[in-house]
C-alpha atoms as a PDB file:
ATOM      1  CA  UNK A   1       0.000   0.000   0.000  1.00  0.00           C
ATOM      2  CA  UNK A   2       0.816   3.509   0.106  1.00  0.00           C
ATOM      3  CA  UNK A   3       0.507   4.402   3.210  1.00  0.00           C
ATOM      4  CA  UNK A   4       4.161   4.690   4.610  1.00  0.00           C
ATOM      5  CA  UNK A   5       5.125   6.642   1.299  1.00  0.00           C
ATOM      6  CA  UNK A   6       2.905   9.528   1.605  1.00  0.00           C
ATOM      7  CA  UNK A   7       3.403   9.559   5.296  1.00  0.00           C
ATOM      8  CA  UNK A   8       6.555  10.055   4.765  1.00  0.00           C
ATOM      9  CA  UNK A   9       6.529  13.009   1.522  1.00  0.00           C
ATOM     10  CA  UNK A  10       3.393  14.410   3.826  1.00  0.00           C
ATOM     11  CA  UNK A  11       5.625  14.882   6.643  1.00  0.00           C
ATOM     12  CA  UNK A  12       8.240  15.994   5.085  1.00  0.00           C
ATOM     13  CA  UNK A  13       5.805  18.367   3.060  1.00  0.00           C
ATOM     14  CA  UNK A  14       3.917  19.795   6.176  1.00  0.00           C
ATOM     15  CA  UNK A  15       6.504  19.940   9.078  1.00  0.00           C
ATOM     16  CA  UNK A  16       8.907  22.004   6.491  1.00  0.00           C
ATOM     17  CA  UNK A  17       5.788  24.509   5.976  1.00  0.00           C
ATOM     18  CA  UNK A  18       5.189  24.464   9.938  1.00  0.00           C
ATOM     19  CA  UNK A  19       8.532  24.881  11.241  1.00  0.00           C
ATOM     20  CA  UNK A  20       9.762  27.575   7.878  1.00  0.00           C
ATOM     21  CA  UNK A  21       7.277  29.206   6.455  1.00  0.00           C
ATOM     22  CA  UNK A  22       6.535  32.789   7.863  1.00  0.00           C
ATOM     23  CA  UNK A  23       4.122  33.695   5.888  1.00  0.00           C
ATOM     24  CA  UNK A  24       1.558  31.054   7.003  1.00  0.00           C
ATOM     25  CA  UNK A  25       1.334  32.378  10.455  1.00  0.00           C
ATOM     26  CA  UNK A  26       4.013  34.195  12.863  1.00  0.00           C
ATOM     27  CA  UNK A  27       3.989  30.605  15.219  1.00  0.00           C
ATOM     28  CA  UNK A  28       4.361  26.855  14.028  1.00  0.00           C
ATOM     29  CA  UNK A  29       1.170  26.306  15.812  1.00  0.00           C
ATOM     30  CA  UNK A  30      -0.645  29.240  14.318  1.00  0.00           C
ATOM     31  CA  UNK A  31       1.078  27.853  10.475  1.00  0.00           C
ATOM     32  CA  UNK A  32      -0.388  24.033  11.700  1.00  0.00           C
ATOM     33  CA  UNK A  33      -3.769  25.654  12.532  1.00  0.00           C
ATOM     34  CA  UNK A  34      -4.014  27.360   9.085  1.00  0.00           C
ATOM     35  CA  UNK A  35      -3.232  24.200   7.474  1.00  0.00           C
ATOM     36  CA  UNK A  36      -5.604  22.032   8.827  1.00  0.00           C
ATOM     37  CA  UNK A  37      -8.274  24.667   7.964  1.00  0.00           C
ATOM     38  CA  UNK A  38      -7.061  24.037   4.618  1.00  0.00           C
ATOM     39  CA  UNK A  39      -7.149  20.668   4.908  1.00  0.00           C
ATOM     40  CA  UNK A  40     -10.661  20.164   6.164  1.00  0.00           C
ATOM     41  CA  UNK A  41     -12.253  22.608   3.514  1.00  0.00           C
ATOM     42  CA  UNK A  42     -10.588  20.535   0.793  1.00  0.00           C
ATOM     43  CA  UNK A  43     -11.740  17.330   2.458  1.00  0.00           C
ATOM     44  CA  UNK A  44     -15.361  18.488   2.228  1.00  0.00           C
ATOM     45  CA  UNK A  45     -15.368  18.176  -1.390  1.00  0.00           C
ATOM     46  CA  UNK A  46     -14.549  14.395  -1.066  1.00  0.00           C
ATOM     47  CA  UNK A  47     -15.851  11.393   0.020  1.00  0.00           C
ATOM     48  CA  UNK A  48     -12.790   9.262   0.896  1.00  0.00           C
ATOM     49  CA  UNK A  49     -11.649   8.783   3.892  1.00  0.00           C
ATOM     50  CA  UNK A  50     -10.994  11.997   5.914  1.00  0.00           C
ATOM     51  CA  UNK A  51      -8.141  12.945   7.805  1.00  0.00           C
ATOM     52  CA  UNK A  52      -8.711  14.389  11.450  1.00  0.00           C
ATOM     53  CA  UNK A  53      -6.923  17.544  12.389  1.00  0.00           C
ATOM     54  CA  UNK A  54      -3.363  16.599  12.646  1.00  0.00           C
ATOM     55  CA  UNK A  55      -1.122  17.835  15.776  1.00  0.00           C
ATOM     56  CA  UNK A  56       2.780  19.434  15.033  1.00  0.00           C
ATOM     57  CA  UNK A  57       3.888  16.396  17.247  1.00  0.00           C
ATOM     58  CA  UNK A  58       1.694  14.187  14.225  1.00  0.00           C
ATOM     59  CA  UNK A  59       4.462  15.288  11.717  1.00  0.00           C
ATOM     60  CA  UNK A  60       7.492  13.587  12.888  1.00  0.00           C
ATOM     61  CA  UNK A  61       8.693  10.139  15.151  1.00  0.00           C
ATOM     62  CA  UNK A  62      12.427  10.259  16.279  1.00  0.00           C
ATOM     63  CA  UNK A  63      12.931  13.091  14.532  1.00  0.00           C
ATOM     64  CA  UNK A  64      12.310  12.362  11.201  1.00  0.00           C
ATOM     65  CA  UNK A  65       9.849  13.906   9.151  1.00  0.00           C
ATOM     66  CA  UNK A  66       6.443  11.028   8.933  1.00  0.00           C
ATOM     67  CA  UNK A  67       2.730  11.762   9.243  1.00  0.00           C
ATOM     68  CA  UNK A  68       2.512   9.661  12.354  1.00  0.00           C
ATOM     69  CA  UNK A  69       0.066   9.269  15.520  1.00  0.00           C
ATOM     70  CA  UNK A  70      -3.342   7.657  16.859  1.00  0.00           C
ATOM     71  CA  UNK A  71      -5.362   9.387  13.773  1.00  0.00           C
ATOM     72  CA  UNK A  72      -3.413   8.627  10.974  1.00  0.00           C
ATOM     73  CA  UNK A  73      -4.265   5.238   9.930  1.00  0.00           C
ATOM     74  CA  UNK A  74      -4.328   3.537   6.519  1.00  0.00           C
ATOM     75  CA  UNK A  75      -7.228   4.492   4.769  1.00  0.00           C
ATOM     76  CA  UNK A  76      -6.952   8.018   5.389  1.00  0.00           C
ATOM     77  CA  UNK A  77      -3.335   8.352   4.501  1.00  0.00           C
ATOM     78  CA  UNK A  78      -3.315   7.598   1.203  1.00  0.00           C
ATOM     79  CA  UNK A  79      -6.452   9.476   1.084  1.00  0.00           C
ATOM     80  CA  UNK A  80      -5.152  12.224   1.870  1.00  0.00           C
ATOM     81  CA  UNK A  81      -2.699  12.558  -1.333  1.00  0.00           C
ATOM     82  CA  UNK A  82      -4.864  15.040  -3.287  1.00  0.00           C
ATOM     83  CA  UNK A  83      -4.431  17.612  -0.030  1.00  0.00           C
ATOM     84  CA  UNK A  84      -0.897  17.200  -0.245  1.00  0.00           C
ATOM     85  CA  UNK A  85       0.129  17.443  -3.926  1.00  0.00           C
ATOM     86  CA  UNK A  86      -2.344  21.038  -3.920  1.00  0.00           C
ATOM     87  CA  UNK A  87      -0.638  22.185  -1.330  1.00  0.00           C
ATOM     88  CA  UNK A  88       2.821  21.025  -2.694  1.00  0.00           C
ATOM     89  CA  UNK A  89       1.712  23.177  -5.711  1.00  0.00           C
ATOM     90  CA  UNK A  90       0.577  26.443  -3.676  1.00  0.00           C
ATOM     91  CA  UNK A  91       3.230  26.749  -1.333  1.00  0.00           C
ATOM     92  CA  UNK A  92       6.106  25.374  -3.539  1.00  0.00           C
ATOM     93  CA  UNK A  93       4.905  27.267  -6.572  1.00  0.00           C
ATOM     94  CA  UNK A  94       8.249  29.035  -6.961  1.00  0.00           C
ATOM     95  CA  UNK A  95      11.459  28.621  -9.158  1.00  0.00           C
ATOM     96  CA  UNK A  96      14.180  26.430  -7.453  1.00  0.00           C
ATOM     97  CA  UNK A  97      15.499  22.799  -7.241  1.00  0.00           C
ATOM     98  CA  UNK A  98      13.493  22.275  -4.037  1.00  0.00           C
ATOM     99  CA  UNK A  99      10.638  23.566  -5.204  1.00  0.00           C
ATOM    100  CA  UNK A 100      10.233  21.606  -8.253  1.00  0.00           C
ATOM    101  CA  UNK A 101      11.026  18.418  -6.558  1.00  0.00           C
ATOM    102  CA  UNK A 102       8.976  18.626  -4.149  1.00  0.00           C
ATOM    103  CA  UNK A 103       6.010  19.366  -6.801  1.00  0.00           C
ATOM    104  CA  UNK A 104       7.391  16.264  -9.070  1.00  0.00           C
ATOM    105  CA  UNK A 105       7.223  13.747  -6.079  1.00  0.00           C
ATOM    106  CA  UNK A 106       3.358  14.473  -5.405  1.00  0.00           C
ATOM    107  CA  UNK A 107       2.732  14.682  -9.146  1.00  0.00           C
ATOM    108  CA  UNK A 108       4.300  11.458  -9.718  1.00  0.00           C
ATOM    109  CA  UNK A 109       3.124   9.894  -7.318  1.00  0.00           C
ATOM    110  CA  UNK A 110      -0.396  10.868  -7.980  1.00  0.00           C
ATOM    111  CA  UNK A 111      -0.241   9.773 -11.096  1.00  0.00           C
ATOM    112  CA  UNK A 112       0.890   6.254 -10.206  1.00  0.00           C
ATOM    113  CA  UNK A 113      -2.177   6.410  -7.593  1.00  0.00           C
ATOM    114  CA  UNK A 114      -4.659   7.054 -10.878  1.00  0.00           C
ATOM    115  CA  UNK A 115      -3.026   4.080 -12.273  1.00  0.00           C
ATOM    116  CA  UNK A 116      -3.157   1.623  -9.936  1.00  0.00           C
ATOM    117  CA  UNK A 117      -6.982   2.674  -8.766  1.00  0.00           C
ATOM    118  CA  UNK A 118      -8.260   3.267 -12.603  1.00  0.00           C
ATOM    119  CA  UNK A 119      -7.014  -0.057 -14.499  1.00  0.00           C
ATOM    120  CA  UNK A 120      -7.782  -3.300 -13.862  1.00  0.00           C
ATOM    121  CA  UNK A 121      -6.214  -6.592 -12.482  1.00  0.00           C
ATOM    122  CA  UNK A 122      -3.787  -6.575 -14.985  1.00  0.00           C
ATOM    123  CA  UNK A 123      -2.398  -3.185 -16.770  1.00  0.00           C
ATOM    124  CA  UNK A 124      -1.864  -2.770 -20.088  1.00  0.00           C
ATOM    125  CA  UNK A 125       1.705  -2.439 -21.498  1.00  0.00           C
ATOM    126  CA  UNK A 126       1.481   1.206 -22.123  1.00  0.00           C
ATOM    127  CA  UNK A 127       0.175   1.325 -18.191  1.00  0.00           C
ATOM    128  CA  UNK A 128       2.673  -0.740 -17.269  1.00  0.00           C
ATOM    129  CA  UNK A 129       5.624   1.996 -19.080  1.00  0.00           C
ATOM    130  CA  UNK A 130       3.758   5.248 -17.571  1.00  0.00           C
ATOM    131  CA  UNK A 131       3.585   3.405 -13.872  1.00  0.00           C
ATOM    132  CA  UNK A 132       7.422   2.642 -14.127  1.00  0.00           C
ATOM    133  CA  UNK A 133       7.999   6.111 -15.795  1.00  0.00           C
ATOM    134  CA  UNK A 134       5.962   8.204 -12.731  1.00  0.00           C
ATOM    135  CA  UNK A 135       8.048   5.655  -9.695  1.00  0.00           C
ATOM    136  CA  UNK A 136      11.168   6.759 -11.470  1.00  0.00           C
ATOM    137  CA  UNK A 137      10.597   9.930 -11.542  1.00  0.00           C
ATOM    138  CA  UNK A 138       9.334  10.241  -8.234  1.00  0.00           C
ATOM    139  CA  UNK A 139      12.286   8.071  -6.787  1.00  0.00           C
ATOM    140  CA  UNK A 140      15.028  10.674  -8.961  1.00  0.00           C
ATOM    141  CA  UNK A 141      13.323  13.873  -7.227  1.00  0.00           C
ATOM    142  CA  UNK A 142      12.907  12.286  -3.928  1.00  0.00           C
ATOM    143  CA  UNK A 143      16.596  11.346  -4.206  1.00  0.00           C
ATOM    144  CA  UNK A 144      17.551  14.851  -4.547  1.00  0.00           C
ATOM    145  CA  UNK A 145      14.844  15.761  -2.005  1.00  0.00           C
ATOM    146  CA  UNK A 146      16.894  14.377   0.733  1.00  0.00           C
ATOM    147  CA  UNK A 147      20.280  15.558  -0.270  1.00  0.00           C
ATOM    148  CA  UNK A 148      19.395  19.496  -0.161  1.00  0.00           C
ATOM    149  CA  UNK A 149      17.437  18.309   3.459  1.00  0.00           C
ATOM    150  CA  UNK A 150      20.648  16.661   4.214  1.00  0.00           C
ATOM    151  CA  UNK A 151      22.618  19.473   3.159  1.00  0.00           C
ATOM    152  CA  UNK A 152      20.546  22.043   5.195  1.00  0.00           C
ATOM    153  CA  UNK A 153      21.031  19.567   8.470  1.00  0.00           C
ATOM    154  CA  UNK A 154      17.299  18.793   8.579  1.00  0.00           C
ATOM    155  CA  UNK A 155      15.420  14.723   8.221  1.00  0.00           C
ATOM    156  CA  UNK A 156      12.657  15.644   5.901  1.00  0.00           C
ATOM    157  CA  UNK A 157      12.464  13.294   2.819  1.00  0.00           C
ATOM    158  CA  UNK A 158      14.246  10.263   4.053  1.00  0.00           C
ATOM    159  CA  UNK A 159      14.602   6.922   1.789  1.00  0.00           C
ATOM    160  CA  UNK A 160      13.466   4.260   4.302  1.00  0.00           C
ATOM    161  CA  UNK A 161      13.277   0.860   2.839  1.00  0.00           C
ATOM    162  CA  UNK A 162       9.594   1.173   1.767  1.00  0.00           C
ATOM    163  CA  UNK A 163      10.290   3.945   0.166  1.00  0.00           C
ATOM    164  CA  UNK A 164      12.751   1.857  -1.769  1.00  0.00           C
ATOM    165  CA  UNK A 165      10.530  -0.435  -2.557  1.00  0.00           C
ATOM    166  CA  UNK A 166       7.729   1.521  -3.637  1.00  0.00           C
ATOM    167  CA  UNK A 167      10.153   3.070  -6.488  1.00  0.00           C
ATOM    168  CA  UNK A 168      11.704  -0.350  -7.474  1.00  0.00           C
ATOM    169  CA  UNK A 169       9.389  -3.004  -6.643  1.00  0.00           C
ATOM    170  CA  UNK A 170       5.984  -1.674  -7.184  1.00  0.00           C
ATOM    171  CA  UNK A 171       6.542  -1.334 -11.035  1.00  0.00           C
ATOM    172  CA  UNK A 172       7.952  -4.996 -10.894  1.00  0.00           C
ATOM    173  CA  UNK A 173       4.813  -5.838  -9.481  1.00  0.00           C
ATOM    174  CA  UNK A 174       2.738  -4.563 -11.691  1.00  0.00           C
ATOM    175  CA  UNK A 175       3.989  -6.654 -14.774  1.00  0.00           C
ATOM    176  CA  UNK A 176       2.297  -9.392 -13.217  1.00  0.00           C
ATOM    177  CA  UNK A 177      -1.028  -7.885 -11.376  1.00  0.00           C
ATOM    178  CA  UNK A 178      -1.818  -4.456 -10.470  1.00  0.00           C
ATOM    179  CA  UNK A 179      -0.782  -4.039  -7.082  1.00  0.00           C
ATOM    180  CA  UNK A 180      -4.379  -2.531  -5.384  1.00  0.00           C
ATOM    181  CA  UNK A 181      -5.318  -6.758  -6.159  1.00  0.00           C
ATOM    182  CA  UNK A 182      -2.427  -7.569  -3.487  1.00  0.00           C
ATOM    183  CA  UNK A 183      -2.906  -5.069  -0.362  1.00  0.00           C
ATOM    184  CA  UNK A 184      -3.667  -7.637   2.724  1.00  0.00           C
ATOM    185  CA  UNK A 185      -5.996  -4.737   3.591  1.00  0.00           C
ATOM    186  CA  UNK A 186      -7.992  -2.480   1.285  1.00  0.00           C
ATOM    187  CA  UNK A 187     -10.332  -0.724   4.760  1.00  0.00           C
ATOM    188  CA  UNK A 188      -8.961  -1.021   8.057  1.00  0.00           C
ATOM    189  CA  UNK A 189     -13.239  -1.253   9.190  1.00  0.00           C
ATOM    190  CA  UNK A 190     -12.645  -5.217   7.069  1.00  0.00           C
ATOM    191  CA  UNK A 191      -9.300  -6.089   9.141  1.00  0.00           C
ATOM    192  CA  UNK A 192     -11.284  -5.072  12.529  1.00  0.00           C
ATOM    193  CA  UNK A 193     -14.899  -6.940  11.324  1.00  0.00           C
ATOM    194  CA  UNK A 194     -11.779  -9.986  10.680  1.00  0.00           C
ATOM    195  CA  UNK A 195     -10.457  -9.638  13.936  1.00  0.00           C
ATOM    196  CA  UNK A 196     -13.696  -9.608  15.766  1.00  0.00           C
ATOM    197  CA  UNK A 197     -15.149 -12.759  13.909  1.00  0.00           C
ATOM    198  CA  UNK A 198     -11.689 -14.868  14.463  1.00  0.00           C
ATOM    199  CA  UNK A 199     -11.614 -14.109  17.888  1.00  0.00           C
ATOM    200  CA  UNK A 200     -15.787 -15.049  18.393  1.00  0.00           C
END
């Protein structure tokens, strides 16, 4: 699934904009306030799963940039891409290496989102090309992501080992089945109805 991916790019997205970005508000709490206002006005136009107000503590475990805590599960993570990649494009809508990557990486990996959600069991061969196309792309800019974070002695935009994978392997995936067919959960609501029936 995609859950530890965009928890990860959200993080890194959100807790950059809380903890540098003046112009939101004059206090990170103030900038986190303004954003979830934001977020639940462009969650009210959708019916996927929503995302409750998120806490600055929500945006980071051991001090690296993750969407993280008791509300952010793994239905409403993934739903919560669309958020993200608008407000990658309003806040990074300047010139810059940073900027752009950070733009590309929601892009792409929206794009690879359509794919998997739009096509069925098993993707065409001109699916199959654009899905590998967006992961690379995604995985290049994300690359570079971390090295300016690196540089400027912050942990936003780190390349954990599902990150990895979600470049590399998802697209090998897919030349056999789409990978939404393989999630061992598609609603966390099924794994606790599971749960309650096994243990009955």
């Amino acid at each position: 699934d995609l859950k530890g991916i965009v928890a990860i790019a959200g993080g890194s997205l959100l807790l950059n904009l809380v903890q540098n970005s003046p112009t939101l508000g004059r206090t990170q709490q103030a900038r986190m306030d303004i954003l979830n206002a934001q977020m639940k006005a462009f969650q009210q136009t959708s019916t996927a799963h929503k995302m409750p107000p998120l806490r600055i503590q929500d945006l980071s475990k051991d001090g690296r940039a993750t969407l993280c805590g008791k509300y952010v599960k793994a239905a409403n993570t993934p739903a919560l891409l669309p958020f993200l990649k608008a407000t990658a494009d309003k806040y990074h809508a300047g010139h810059g290496a940073y900027h752009s990557s950070v733009r590309k990486v929601f892009s792409n990996l929206e794009a690879a989102e359509k794919i998997f959600y739009s096509s069925p069991m098993f993707l065409s061969d001109e699916q199959k090309v654009a899905l590998e196309g967006h992961r690379n792309k995604m995985g290049q800019h994300w690359q570079h992501l971390r090295g300016l974070s690196h540089a400027a002695g912050n942990d936003f935009w780190q390349v954990t080992p599902k990150v990895h994978l979600g470049v590399h392997a998802i697209a090998e995936q897919a030349r056999l089945i789409n990978p939404r067919f393989t999630q061992n959960c598609s609603e966390e609501s099924l794994m606790g109805r599971a749960t309650k029936i096994w243990c009955a």
